[in-house]
C-alpha atoms as a PDB file:
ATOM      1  CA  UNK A   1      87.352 177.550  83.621  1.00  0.00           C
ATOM      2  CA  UNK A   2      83.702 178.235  84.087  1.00  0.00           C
ATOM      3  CA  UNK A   3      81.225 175.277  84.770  1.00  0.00           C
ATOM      4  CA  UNK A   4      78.154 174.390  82.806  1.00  0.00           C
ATOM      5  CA  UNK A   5      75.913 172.748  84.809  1.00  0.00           C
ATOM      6  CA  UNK A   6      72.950 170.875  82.933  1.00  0.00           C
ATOM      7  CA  UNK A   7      69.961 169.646  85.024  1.00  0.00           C
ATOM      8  CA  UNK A   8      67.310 167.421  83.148  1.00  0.00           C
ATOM      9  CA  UNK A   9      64.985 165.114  84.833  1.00  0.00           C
ATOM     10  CA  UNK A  10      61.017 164.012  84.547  1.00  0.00           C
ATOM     11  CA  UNK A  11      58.676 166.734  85.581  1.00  0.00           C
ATOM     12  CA  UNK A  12      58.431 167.804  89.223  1.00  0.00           C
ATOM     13  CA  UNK A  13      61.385 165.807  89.848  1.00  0.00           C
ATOM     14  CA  UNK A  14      63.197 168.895  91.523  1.00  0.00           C
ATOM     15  CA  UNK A  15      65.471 170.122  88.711  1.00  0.00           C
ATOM     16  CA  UNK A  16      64.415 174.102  89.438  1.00  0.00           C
ATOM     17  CA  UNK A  17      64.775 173.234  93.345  1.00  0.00           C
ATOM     18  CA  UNK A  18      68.524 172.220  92.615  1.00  0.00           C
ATOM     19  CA  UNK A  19      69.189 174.889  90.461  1.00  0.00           C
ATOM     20  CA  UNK A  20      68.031 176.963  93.179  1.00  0.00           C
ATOM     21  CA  UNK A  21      70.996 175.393  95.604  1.00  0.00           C
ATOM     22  CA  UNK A  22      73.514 175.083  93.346  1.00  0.00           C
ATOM     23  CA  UNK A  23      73.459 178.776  92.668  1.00  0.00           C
ATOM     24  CA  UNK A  24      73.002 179.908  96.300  1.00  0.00           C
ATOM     25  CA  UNK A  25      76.677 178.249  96.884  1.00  0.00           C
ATOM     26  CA  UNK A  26      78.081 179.546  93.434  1.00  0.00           C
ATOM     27  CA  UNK A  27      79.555 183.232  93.192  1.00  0.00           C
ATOM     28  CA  UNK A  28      77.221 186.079  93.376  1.00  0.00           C
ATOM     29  CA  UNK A  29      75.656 187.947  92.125  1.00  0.00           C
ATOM     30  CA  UNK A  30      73.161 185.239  89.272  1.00  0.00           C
ATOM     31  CA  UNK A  31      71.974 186.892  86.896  1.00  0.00           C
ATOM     32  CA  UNK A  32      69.569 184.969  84.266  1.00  0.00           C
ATOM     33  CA  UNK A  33      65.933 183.863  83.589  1.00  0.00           C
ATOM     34  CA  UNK A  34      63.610 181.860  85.534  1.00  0.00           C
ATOM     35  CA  UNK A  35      59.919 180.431  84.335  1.00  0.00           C
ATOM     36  CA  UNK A  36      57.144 181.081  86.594  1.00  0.00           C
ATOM     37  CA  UNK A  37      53.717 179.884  86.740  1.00  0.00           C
ATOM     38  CA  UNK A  38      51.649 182.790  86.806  1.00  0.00           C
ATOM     39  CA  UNK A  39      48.149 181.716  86.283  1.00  0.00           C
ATOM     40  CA  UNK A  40      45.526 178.915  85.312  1.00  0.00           C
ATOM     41  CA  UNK A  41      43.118 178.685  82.516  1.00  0.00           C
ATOM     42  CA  UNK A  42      40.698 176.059  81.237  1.00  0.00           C
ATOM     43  CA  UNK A  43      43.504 174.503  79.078  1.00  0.00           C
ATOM     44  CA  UNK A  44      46.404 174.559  82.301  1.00  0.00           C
ATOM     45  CA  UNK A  45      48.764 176.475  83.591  1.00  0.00           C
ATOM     46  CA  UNK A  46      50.197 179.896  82.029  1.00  0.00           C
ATOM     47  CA  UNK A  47      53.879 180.942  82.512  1.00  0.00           C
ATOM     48  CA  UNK A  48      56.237 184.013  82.129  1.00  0.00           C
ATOM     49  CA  UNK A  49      59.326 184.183  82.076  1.00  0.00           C
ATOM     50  CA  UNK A  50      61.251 186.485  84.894  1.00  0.00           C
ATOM     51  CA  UNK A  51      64.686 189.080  85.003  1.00  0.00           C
ATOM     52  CA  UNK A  52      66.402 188.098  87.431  1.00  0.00           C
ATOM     53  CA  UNK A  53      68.542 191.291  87.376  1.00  0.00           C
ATOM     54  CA  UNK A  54      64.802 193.674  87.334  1.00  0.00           C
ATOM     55  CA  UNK A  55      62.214 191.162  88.733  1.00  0.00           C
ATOM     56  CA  UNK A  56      60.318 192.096  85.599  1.00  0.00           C
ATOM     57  CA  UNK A  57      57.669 189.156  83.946  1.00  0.00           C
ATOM     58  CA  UNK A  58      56.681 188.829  80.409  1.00  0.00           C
ATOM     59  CA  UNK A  59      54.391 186.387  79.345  1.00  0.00           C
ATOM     60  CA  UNK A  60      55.970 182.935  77.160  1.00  0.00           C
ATOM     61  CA  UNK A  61      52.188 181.155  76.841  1.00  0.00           C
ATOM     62  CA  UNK A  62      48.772 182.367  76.652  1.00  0.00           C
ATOM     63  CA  UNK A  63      45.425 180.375  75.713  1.00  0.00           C
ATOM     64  CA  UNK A  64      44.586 180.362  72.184  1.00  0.00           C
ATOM     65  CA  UNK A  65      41.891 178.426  70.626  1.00  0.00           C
ATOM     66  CA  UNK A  66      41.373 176.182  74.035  1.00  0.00           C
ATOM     67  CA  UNK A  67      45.226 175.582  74.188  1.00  0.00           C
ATOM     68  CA  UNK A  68      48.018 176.815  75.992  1.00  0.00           C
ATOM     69  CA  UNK A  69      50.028 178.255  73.054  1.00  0.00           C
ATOM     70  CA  UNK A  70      53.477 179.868  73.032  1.00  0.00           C
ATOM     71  CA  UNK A  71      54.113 183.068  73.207  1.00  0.00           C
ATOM     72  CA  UNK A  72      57.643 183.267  70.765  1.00  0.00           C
ATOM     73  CA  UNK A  73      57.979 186.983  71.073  1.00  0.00           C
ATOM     74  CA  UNK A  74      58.815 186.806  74.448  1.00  0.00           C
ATOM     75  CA  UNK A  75      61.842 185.085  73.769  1.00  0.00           C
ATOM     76  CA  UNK A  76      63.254 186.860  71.351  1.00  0.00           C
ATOM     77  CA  UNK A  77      62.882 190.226  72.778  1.00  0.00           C
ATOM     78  CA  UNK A  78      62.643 190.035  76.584  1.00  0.00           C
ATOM     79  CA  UNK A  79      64.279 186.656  76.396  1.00  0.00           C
ATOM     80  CA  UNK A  80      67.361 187.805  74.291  1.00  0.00           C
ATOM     81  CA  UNK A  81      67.303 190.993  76.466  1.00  0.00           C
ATOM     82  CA  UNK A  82      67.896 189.698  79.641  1.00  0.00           C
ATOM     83  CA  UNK A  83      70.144 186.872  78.444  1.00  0.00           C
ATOM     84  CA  UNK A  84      72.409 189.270  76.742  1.00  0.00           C
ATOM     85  CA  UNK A  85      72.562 191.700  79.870  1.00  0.00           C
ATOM     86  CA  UNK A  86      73.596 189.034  82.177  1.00  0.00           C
ATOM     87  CA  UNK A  87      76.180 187.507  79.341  1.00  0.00           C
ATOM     88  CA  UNK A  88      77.390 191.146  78.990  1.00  0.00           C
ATOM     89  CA  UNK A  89      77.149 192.131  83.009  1.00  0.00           C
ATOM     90  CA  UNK A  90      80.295 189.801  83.519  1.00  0.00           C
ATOM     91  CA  UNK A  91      78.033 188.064  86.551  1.00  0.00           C
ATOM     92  CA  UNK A  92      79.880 185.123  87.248  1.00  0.00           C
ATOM     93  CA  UNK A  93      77.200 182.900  87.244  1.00  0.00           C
ATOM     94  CA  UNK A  94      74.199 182.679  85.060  1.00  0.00           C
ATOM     95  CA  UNK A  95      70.419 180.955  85.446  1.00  0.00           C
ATOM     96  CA  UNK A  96      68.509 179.776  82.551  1.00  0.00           C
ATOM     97  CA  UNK A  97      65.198 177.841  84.166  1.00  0.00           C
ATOM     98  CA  UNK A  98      63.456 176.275  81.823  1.00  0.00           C
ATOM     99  CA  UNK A  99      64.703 175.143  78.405  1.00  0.00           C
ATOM    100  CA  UNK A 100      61.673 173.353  76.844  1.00  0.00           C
ATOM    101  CA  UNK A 101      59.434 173.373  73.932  1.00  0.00           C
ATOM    102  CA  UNK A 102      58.558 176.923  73.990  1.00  0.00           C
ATOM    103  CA  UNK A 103      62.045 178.318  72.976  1.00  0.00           C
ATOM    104  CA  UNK A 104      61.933 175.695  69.550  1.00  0.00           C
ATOM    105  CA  UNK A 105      61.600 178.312  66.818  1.00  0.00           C
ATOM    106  CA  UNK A 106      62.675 180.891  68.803  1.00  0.00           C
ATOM    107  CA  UNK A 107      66.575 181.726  66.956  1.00  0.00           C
ATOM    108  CA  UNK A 108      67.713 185.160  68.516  1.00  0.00           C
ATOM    109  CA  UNK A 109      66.858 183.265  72.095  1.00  0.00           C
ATOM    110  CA  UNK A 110      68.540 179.767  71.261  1.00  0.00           C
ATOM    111  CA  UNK A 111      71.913 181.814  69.471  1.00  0.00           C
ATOM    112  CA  UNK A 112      72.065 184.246  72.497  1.00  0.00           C
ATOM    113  CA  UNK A 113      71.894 181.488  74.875  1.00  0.00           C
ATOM    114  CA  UNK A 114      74.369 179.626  73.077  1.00  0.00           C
ATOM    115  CA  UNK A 115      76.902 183.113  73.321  1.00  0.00           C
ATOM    116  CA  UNK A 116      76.046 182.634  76.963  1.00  0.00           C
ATOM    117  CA  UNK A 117      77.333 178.883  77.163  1.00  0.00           C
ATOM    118  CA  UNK A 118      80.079 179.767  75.034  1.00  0.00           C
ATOM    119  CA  UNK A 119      81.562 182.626  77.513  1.00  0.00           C
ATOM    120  CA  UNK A 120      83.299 183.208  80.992  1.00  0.00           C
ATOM    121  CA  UNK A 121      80.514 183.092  83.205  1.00  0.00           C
ATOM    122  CA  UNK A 122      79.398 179.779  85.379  1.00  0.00           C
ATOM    123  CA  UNK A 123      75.856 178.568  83.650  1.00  0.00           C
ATOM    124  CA  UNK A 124      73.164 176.795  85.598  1.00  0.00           C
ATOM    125  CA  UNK A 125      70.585 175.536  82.678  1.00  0.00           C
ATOM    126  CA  UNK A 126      67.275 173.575  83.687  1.00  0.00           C
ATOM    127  CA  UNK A 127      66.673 171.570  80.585  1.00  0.00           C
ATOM    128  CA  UNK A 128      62.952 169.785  79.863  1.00  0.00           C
ATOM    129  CA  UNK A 129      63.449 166.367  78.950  1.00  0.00           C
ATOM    130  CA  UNK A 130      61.633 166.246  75.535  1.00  0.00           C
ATOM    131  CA  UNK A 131      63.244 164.771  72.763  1.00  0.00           C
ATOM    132  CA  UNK A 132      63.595 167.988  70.637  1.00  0.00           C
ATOM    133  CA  UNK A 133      66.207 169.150  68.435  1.00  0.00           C
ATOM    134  CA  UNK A 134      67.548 172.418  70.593  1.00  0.00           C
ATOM    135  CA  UNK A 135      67.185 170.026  73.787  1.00  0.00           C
ATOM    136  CA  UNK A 136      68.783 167.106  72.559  1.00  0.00           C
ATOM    137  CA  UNK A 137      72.139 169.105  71.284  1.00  0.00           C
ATOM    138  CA  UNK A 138      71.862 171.213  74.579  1.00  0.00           C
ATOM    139  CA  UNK A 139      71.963 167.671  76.393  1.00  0.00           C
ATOM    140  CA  UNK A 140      75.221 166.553  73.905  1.00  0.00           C
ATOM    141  CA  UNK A 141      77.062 169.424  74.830  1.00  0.00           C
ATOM    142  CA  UNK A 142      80.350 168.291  75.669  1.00  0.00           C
ATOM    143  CA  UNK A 143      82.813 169.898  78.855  1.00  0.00           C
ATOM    144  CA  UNK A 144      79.848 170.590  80.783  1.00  0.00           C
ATOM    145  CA  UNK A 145      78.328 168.545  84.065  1.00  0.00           C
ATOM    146  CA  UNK A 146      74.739 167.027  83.516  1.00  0.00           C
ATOM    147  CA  UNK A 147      72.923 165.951  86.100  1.00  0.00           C
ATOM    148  CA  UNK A 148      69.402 163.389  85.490  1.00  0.00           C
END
C-alpha cells in the first residue's frame, strides 16, 4: 500500500528540507511540484511553481496593486499538468511542495491532487499550516502519516 506522507509545521521550520530526505530514500524516480522563490519585490517574495519531470517554472504570485497576489492560472493549467503527468507516469513516488493559500480557489488543481492521493503512487505533500478549508481536510485525511 502506498504511503502518504503529510508534513506541516510553522514557517522555516524545515518541512521542504524533510521532504527533500524523505524522497531521496523513497523509490525513484519523484515526480511532482516544488515552489520556488524566484524573486523579490517591494511587497516580498515572488514564487513559481517547478516540473519536476521538465525543470520548467511558471509563475503562482506576482505584485498587483503593492501586494503579492496569486497567480490561480498557474495552478490549474501548469499545476494540473504536471500533477496529472506524474499521477499518470506510474512514478512511484510523488512531491507536492507547498500546499498553502494560493491553491484555495484553484478546483482543477485541488481535484487533480486529490486523484493523486487517491492512487498507487507514494505522496510526499508539504502542507502550510493555515487554517483553511483545502488545508484543514488535507490535514484530516485519514491512512496517511503526518508529521508537525
Amino acid at each position: 500500500m502506498p504511503a502518504r506522507y503529510i508534513l506541516t509545521g510553522r514557517p522555516l521550520c524545515g518541512k521542504t528540507s524533510l521532504a527533500a530526505w524523505l524522497c531521496r530514500r523513497l523509490p525513484q524516480p519523484v515526480l511532482g511540484v516544488r515552489t520556488l522563490c524566484t524573486g523579490r519585490c517591494a511587497a516580498g517574495p515572488l514564487f513559481s511553481l517547478q516540473n519536476l519531470a521538465t525543470g520548467a517554472l511558471a509563475p503562482i504570485s506576482c505584485e498587483a496593486d503593492g501586494a503579492v497576489r496569486a497567480v490561480p492560472e498557474t495552478f490549474d493549467t501548469f499545476g494540473v499538468q504536471a500533477l496529472r503527468a506524474a499521477r499518470e507516469s506510474g512514478a512511484p513516488t510523488v512531491l507536492v511542495d507547498e500546499i498553502g493559500r494560493f491553491e484555495r480557489d484553484c478546483a482543477p488543481y485541488l481535484a487533480e491532487l486529490q486523484a493523486l492521493l487517491d492512487g498507487p503512487a507514494t505522496v510526499v505533500a508539504v502542507v502550510k499550516k493555515e487554517d483553511l478549508p483545502h488545508l484543514n481536510a488535507l490535514r484530516a485525511r485519514s491512512g496517511g502519516v503526518q508529521l508537525d
